[in-house]
PDB file of N, CA and C in Angstrom:
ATOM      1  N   UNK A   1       7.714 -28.342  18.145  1.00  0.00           N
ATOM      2  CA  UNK A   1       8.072 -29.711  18.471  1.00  0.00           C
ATOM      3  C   UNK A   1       9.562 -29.753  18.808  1.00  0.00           C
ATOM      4  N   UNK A   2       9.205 -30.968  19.516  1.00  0.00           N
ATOM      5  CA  UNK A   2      11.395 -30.643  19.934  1.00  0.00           C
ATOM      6  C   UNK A   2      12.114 -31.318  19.235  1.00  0.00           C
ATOM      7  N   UNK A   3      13.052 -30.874  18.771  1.00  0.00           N
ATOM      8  CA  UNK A   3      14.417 -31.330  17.991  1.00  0.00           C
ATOM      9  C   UNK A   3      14.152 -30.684  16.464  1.00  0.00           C
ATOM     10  N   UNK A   4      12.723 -29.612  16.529  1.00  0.00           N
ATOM     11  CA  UNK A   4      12.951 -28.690  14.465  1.00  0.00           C
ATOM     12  C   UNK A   4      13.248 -27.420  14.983  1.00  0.00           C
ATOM     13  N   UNK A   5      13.612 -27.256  13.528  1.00  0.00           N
ATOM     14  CA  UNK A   5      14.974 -26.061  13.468  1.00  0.00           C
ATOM     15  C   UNK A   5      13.966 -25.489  13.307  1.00  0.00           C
ATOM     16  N   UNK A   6      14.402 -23.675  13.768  1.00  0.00           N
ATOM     17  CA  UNK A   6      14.004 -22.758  13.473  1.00  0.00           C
ATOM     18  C   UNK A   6      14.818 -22.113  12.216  1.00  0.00           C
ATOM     19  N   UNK A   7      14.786 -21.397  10.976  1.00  0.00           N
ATOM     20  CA  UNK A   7      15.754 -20.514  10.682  1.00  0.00           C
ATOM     21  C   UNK A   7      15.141 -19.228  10.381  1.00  0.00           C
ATOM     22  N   UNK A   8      16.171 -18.286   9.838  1.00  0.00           N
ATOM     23  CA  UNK A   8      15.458 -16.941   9.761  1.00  0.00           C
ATOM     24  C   UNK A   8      16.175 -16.641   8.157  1.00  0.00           C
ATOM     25  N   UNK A   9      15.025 -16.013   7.633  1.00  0.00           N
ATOM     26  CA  UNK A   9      15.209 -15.899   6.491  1.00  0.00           C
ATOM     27  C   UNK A   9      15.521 -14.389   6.195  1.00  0.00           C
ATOM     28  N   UNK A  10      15.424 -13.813   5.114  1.00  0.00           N
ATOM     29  CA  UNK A  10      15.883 -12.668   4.573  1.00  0.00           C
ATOM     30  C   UNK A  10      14.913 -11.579   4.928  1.00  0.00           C
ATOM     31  N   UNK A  11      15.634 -10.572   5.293  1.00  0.00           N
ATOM     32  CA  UNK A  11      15.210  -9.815   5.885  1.00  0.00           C
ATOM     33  C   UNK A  11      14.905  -8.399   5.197  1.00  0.00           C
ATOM     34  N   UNK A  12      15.956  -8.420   3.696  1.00  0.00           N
ATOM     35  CA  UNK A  12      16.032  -7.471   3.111  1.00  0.00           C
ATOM     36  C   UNK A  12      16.608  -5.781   3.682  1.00  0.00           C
ATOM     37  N   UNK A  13      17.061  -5.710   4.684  1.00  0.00           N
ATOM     38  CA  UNK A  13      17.998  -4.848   5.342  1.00  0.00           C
ATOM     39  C   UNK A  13      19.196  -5.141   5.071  1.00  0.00           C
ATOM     40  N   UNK A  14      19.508  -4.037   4.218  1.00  0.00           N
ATOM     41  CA  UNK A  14      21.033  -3.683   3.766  1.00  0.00           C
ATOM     42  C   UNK A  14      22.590  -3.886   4.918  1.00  0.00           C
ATOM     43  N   UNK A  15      21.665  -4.532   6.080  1.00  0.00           N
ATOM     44  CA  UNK A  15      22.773  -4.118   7.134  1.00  0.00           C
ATOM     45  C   UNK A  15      22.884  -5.434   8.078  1.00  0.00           C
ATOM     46  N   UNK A  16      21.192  -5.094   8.305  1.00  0.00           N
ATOM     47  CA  UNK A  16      20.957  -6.568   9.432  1.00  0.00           C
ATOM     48  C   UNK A  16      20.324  -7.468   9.671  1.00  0.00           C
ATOM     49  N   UNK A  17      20.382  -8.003   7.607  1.00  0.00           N
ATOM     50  CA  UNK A  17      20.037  -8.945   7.370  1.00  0.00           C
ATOM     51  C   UNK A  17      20.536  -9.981   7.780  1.00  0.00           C
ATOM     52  N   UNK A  18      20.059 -11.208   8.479  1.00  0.00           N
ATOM     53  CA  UNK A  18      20.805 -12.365   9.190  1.00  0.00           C
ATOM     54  C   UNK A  18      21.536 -13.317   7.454  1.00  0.00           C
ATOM     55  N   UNK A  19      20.998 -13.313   6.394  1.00  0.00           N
ATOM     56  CA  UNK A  19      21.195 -13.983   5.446  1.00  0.00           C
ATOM     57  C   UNK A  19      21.940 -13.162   4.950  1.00  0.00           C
ATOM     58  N   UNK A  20      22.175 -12.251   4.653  1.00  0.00           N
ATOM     59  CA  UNK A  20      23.099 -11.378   4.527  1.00  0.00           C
ATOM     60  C   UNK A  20      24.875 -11.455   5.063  1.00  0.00           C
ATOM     61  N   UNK A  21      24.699 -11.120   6.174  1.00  0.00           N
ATOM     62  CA  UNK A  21      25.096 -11.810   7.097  1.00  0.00           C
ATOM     63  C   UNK A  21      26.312 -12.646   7.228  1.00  0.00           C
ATOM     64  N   UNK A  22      25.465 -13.722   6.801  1.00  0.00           N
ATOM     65  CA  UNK A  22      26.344 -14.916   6.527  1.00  0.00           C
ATOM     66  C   UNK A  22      26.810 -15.050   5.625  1.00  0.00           C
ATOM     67  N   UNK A  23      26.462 -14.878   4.273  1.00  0.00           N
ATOM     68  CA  UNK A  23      26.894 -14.578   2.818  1.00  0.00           C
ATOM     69  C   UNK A  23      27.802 -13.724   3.411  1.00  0.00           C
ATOM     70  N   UNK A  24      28.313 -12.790   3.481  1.00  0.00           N
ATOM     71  CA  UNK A  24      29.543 -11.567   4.097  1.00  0.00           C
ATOM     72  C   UNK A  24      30.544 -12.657   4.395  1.00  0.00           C
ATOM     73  N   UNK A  25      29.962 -13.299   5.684  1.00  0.00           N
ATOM     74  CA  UNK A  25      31.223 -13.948   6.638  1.00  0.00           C
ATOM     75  C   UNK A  25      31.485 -15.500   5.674  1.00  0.00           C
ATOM     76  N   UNK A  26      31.052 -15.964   4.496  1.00  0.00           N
ATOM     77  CA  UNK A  26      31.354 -16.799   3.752  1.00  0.00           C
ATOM     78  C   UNK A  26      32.363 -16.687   2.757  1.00  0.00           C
ATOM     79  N   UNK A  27      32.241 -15.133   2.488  1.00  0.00           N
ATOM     80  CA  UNK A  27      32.861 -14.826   1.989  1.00  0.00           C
ATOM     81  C   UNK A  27      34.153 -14.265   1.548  1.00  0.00           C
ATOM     82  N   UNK A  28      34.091 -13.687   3.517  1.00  0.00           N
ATOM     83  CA  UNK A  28      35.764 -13.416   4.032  1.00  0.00           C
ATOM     84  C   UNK A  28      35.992 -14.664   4.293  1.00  0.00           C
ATOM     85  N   UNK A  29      35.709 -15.790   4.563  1.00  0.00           N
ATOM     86  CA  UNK A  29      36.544 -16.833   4.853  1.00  0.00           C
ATOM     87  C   UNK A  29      36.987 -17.503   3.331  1.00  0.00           C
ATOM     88  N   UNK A  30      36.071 -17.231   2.059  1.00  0.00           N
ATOM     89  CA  UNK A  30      36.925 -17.530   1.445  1.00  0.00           C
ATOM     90  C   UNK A  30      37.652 -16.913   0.641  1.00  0.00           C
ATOM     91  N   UNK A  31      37.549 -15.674   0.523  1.00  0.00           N
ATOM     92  CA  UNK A  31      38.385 -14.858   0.602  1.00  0.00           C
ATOM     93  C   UNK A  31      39.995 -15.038   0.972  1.00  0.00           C
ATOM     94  N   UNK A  32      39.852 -15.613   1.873  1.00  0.00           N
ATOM     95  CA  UNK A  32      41.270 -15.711   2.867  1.00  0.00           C
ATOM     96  C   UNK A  32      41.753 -17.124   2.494  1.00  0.00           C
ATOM     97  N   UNK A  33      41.202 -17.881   1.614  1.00  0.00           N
ATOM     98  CA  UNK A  33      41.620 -19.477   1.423  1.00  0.00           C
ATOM     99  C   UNK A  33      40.908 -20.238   2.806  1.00  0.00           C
ATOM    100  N   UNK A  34      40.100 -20.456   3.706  1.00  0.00           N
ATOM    101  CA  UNK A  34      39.964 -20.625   4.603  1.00  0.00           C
ATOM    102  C   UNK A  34      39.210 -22.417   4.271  1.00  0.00           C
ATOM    103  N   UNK A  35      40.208 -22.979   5.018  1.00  0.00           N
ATOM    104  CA  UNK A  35      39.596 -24.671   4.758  1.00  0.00           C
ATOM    105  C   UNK A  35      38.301 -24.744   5.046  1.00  0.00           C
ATOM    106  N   UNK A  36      37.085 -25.506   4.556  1.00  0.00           N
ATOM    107  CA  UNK A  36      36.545 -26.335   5.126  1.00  0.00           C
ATOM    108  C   UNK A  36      35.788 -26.545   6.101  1.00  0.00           C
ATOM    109  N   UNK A  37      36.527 -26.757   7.329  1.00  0.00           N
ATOM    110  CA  UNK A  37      35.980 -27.041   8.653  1.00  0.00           C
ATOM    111  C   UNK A  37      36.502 -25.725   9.523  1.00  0.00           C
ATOM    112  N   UNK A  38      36.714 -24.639   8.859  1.00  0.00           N
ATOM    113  CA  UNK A  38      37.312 -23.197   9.531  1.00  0.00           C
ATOM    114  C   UNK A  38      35.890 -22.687  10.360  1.00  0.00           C
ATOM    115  N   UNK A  39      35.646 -22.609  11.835  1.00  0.00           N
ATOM    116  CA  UNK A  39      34.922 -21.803  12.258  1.00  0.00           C
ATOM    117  C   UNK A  39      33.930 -20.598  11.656  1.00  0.00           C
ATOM    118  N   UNK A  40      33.139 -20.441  11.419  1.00  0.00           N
ATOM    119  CA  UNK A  40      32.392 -19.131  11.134  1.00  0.00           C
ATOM    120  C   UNK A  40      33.140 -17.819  11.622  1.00  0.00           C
ATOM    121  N   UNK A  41      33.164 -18.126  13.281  1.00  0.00           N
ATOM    122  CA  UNK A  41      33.583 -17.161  13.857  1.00  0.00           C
ATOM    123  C   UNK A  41      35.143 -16.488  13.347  1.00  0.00           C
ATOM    124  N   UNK A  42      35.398 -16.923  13.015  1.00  0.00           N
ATOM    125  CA  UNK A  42      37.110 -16.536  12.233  1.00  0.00           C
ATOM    126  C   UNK A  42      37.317 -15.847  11.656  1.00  0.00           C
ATOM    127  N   UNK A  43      38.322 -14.485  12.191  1.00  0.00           N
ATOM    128  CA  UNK A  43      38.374 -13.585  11.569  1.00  0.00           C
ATOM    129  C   UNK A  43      40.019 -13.351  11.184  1.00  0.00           C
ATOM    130  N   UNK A  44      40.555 -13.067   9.864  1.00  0.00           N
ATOM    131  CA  UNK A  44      41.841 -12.960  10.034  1.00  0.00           C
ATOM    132  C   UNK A  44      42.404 -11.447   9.446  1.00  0.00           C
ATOM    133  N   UNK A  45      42.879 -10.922  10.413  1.00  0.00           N
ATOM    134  CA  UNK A  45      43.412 -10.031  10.677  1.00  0.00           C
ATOM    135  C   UNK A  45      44.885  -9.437  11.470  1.00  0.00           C
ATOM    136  N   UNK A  46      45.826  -9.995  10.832  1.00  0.00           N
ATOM    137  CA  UNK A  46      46.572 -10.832   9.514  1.00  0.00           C
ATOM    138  C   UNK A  46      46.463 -11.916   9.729  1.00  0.00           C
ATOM    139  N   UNK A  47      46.442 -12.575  10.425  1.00  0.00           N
ATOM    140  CA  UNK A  47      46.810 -13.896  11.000  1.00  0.00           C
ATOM    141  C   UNK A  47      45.269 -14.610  11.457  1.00  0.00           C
ATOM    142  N   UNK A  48      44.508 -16.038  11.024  1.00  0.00           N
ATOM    143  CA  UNK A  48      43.333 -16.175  11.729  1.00  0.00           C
ATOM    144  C   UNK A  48      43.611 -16.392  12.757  1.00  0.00           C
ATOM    145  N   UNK A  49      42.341 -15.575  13.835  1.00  0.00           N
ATOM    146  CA  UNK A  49      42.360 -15.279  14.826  1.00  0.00           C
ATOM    147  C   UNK A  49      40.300 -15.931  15.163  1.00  0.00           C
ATOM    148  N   UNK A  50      40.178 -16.582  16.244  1.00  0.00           N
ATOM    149  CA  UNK A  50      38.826 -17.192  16.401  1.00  0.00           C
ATOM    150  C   UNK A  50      38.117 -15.976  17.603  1.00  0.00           C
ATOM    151  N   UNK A  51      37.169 -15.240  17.269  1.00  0.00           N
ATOM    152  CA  UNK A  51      36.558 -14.114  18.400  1.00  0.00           C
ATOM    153  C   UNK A  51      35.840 -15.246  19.390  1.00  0.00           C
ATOM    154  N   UNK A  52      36.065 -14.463  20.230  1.00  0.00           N
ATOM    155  CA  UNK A  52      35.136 -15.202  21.809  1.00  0.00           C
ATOM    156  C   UNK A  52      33.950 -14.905  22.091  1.00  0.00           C
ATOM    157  N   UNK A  53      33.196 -15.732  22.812  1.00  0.00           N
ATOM    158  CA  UNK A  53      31.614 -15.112  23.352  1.00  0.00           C
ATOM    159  C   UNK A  53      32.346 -13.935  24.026  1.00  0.00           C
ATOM    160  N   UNK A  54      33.148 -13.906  24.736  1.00  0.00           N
ATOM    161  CA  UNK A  54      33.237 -12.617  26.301  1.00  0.00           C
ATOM    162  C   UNK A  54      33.354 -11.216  25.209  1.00  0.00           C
ATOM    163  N   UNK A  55      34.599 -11.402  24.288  1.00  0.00           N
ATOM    164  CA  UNK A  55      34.609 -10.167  23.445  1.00  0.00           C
ATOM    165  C   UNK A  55      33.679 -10.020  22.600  1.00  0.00           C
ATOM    166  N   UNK A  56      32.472 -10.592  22.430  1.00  0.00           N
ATOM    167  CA  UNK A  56      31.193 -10.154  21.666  1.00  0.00           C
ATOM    168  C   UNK A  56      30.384  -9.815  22.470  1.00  0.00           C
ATOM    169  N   UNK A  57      30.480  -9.992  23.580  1.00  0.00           N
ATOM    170  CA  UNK A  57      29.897  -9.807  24.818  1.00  0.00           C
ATOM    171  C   UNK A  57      29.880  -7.962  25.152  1.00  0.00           C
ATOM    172  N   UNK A  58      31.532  -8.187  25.304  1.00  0.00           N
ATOM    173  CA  UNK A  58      31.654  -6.399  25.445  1.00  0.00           C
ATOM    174  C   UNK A  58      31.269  -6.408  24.391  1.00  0.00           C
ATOM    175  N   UNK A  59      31.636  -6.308  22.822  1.00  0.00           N
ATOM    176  CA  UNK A  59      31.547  -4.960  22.225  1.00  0.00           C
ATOM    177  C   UNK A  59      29.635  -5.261  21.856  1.00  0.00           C
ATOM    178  N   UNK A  60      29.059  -5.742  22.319  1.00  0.00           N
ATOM    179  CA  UNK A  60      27.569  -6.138  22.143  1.00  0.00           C
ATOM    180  C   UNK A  60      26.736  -4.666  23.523  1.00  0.00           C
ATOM    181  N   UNK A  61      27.799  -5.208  24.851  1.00  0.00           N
ATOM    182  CA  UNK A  61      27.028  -4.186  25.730  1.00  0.00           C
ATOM    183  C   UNK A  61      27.929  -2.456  25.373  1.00  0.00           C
ATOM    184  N   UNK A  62      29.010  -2.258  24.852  1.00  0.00           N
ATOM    185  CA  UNK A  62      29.610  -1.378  24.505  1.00  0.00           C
ATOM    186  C   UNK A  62      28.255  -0.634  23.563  1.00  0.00           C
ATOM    187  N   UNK A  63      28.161  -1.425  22.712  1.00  0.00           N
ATOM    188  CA  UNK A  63      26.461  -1.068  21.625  1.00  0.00           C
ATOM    189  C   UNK A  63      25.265  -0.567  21.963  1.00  0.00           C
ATOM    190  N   UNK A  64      25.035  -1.431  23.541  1.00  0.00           N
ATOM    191  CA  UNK A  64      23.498  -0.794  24.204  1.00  0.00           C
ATOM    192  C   UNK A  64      24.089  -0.221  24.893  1.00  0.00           C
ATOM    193  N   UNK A  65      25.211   0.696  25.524  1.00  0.00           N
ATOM    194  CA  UNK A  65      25.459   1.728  26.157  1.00  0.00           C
ATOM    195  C   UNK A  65      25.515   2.917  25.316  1.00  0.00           C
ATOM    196  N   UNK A  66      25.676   2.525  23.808  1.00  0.00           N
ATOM    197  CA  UNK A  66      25.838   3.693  23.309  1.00  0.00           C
ATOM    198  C   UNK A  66      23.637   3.850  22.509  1.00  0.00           C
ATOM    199  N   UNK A  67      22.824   2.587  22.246  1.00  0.00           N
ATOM    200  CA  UNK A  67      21.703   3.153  22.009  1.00  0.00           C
ATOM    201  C   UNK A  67      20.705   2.766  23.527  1.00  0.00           C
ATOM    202  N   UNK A  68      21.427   1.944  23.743  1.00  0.00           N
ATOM    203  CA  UNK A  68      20.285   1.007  24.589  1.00  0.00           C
ATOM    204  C   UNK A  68      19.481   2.364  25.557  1.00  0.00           C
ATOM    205  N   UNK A  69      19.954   3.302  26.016  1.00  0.00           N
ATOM    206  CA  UNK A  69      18.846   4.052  26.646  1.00  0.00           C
ATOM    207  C   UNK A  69      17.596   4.789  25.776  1.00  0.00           C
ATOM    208  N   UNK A  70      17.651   4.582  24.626  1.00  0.00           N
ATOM    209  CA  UNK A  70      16.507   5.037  23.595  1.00  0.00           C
ATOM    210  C   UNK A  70      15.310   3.638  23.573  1.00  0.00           C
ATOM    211  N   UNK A  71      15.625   2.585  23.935  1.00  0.00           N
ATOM    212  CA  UNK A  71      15.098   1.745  23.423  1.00  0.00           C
ATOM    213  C   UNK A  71      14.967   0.347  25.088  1.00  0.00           C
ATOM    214  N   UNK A  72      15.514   1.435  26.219  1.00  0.00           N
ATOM    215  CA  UNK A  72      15.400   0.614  27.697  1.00  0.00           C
ATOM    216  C   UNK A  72      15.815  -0.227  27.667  1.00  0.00           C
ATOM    217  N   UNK A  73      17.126  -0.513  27.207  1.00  0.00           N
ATOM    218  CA  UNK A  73      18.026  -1.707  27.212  1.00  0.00           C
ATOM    219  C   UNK A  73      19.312  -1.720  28.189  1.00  0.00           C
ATOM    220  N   UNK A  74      19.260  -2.550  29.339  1.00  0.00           N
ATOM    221  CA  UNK A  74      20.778  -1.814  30.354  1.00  0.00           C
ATOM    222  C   UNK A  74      21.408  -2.609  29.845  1.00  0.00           C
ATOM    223  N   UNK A  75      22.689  -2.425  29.474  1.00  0.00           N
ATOM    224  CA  UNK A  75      24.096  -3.341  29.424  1.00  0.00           C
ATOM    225  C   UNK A  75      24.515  -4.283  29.971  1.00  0.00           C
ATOM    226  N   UNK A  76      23.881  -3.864  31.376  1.00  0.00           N
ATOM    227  CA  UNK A  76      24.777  -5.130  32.208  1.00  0.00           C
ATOM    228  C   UNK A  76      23.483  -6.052  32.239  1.00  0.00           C
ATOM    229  N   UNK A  77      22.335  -5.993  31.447  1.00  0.00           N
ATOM    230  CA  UNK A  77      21.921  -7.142  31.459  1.00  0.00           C
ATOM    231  C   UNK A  77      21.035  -7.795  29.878  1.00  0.00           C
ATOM    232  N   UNK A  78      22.216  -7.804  29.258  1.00  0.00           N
ATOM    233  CA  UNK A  78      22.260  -8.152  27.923  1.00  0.00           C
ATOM    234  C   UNK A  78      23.916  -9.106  27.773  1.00  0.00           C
ATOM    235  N   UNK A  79      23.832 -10.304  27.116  1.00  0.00           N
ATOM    236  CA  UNK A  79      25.118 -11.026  26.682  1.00  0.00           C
ATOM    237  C   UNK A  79      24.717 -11.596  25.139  1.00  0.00           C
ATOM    238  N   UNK A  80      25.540 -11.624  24.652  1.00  0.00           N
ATOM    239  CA  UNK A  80      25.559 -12.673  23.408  1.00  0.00           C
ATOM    240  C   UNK A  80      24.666 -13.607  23.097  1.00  0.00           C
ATOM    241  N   UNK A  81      24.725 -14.354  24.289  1.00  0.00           N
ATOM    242  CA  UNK A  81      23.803 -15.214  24.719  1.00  0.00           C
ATOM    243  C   UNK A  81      22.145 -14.973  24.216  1.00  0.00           C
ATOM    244  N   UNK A  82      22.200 -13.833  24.442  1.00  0.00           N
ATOM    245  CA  UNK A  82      20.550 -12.716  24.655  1.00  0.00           C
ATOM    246  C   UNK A  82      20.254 -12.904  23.424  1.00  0.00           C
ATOM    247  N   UNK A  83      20.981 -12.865  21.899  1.00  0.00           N
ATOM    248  CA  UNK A  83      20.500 -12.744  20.925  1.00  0.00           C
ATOM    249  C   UNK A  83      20.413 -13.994  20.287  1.00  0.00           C
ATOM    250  N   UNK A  84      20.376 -15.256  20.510  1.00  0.00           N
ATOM    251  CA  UNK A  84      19.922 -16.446  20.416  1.00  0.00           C
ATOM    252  C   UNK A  84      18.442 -17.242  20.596  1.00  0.00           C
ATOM    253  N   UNK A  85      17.904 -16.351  21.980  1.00  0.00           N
ATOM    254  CA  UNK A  85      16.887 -16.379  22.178  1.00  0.00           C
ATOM    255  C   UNK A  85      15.957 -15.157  21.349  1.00  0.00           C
ATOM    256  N   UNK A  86      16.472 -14.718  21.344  1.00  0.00           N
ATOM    257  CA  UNK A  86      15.766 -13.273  21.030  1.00  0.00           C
ATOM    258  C   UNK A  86      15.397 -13.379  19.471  1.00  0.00           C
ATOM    259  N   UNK A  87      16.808 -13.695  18.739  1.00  0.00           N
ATOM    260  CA  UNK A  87      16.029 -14.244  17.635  1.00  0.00           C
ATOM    261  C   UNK A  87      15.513 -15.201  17.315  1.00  0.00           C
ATOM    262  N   UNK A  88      15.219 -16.118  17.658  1.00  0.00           N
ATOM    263  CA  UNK A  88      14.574 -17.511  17.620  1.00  0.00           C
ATOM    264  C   UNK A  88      13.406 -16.813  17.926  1.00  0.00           C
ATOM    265  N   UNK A  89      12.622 -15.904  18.879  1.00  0.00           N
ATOM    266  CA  UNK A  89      11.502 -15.418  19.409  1.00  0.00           C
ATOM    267  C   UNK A  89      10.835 -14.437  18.143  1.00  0.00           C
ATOM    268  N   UNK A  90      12.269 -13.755  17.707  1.00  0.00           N
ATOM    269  CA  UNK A  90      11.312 -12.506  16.350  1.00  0.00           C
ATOM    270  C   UNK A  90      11.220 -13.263  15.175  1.00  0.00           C
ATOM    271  N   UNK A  91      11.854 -14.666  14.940  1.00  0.00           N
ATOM    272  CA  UNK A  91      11.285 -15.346  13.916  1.00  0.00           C
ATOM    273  C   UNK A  91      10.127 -16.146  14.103  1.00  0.00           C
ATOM    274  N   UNK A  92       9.953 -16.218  15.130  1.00  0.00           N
ATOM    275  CA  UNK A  92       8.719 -17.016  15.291  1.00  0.00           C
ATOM    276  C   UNK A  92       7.530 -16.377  15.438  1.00  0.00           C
ATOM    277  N   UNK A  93       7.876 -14.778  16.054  1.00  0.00           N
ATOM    278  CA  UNK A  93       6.599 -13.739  15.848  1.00  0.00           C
ATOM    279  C   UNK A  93       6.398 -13.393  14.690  1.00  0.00           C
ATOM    280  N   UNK A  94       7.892 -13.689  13.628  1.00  0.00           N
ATOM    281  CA  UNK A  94       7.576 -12.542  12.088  1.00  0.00           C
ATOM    282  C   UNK A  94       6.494 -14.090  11.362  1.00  0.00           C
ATOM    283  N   UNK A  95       6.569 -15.141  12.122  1.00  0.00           N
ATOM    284  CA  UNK A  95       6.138 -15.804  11.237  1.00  0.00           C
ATOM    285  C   UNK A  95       4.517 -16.436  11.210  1.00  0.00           C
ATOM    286  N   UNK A  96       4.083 -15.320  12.055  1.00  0.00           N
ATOM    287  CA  UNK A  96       2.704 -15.509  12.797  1.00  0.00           C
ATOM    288  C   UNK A  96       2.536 -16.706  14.064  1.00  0.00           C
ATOM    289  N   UNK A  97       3.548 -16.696  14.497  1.00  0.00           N
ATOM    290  CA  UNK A  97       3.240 -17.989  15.608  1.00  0.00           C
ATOM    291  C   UNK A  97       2.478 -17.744  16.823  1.00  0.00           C
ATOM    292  N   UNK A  98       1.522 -18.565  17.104  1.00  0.00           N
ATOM    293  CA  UNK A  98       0.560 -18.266  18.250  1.00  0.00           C
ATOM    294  C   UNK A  98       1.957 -17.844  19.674  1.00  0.00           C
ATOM    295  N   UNK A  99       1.689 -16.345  20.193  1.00  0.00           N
ATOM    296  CA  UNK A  99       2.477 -16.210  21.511  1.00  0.00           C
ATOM    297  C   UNK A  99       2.533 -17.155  22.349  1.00  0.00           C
ATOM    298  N   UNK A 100       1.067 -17.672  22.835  1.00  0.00           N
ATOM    299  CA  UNK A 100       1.264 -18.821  23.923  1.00  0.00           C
ATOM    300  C   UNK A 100       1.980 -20.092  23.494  1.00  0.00           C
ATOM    301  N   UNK A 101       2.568 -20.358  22.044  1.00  0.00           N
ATOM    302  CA  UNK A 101       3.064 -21.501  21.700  1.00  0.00           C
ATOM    303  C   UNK A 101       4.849 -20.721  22.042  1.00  0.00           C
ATOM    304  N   UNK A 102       4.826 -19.547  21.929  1.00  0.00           N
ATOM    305  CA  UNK A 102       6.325 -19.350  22.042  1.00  0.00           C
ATOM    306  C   UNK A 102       6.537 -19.256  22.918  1.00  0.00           C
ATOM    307  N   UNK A 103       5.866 -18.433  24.070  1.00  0.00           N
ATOM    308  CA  UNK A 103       5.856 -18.451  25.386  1.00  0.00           C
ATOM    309  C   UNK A 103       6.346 -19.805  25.978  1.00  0.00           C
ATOM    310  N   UNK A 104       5.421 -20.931  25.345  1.00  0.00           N
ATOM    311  CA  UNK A 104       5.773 -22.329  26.008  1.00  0.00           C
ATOM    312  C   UNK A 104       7.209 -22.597  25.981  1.00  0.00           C
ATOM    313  N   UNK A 105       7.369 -22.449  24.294  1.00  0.00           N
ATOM    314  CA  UNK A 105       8.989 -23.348  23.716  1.00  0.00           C
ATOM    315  C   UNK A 105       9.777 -22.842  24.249  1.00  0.00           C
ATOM    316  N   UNK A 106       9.799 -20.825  24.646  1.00  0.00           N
ATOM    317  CA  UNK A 106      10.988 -20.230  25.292  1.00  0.00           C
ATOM    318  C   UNK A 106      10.654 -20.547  26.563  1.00  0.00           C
ATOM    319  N   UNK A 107       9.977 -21.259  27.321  1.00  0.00           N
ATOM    320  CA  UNK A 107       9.572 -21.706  28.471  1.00  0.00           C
ATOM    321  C   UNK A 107       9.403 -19.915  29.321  1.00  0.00           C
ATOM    322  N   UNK A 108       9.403 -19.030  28.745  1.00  0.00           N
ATOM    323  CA  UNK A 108       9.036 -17.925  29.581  1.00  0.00           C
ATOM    324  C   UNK A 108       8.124 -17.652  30.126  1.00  0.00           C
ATOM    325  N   UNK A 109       7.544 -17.289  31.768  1.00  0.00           N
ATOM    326  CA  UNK A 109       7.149 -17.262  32.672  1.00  0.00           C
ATOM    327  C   UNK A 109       6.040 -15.890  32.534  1.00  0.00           C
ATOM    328  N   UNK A 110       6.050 -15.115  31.864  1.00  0.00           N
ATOM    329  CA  UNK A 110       5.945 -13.747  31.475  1.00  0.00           C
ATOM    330  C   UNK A 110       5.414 -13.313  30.554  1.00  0.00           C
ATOM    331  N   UNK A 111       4.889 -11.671  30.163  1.00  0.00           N
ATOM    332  CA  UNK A 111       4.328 -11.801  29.144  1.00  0.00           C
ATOM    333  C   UNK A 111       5.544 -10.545  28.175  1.00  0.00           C
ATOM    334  N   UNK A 112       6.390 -10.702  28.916  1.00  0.00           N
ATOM    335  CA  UNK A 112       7.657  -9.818  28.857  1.00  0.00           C
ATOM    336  C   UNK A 112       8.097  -9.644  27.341  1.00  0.00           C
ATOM    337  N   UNK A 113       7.871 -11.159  26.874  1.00  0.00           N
ATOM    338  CA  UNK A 113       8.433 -11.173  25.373  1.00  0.00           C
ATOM    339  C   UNK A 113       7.843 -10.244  24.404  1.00  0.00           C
ATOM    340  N   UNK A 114       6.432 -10.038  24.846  1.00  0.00           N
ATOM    341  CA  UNK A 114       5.403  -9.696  23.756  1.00  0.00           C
ATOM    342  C   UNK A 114       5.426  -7.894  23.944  1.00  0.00           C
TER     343      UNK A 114
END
């Protein structure tokens, strides 16, 4: 339905757990005294500093250049962007969701996802 949240829950991977994750980056921010309304994205190193989509961008395709040919992933067509959809799609498969209902919501044309 439009306008409910998806979220993704625990994954139990020591690494790339999404709940995980965030607990980490909650924790360097407060760690650092970090107000309030401080960005997620904020990293301070000495000084806070806010990371960009473009530089998650590289070091994201920097990543599938170094596995992406094990797993048919090209670089230049993967962004930041990519993993928004992508996970919204593996939570909705981990969570038994009929394909043709995800197919719809990601409006994808294809059977590409699956």
């Amino acid at each position: 339905m439009r306008g409910d949240l998806v979220g993704l829950g625990r994954s139990n991977h020591p690494i790339l757990c999404p709940v995980r994750a965030l607990i980490c980056r909650l924790k360097h921010l407060h760690l650092h005294n970090a107000p309030l309304i401080t960005p997620i994205y904020t990293v301070f190193a000495p000084t806070p500093t806010a990371i960009t989509t473009s530089e998650l961008t590289q070091h994201l395709r920097l990543a599938c250049h170094t596995i992406g040919a094990t797993v048919g992933i090209s670089a230049d067509n993967i962004s930041i962007r990519s993993l928004r959809s992508s996970g919204a799609m593996m939570a909705l498969l981990c969570a038994d969701v009929d394909t043709d209902k995800i197919q719809l919501l990601g409006q994808w044309r294809s059977d590409e996802m699956l």
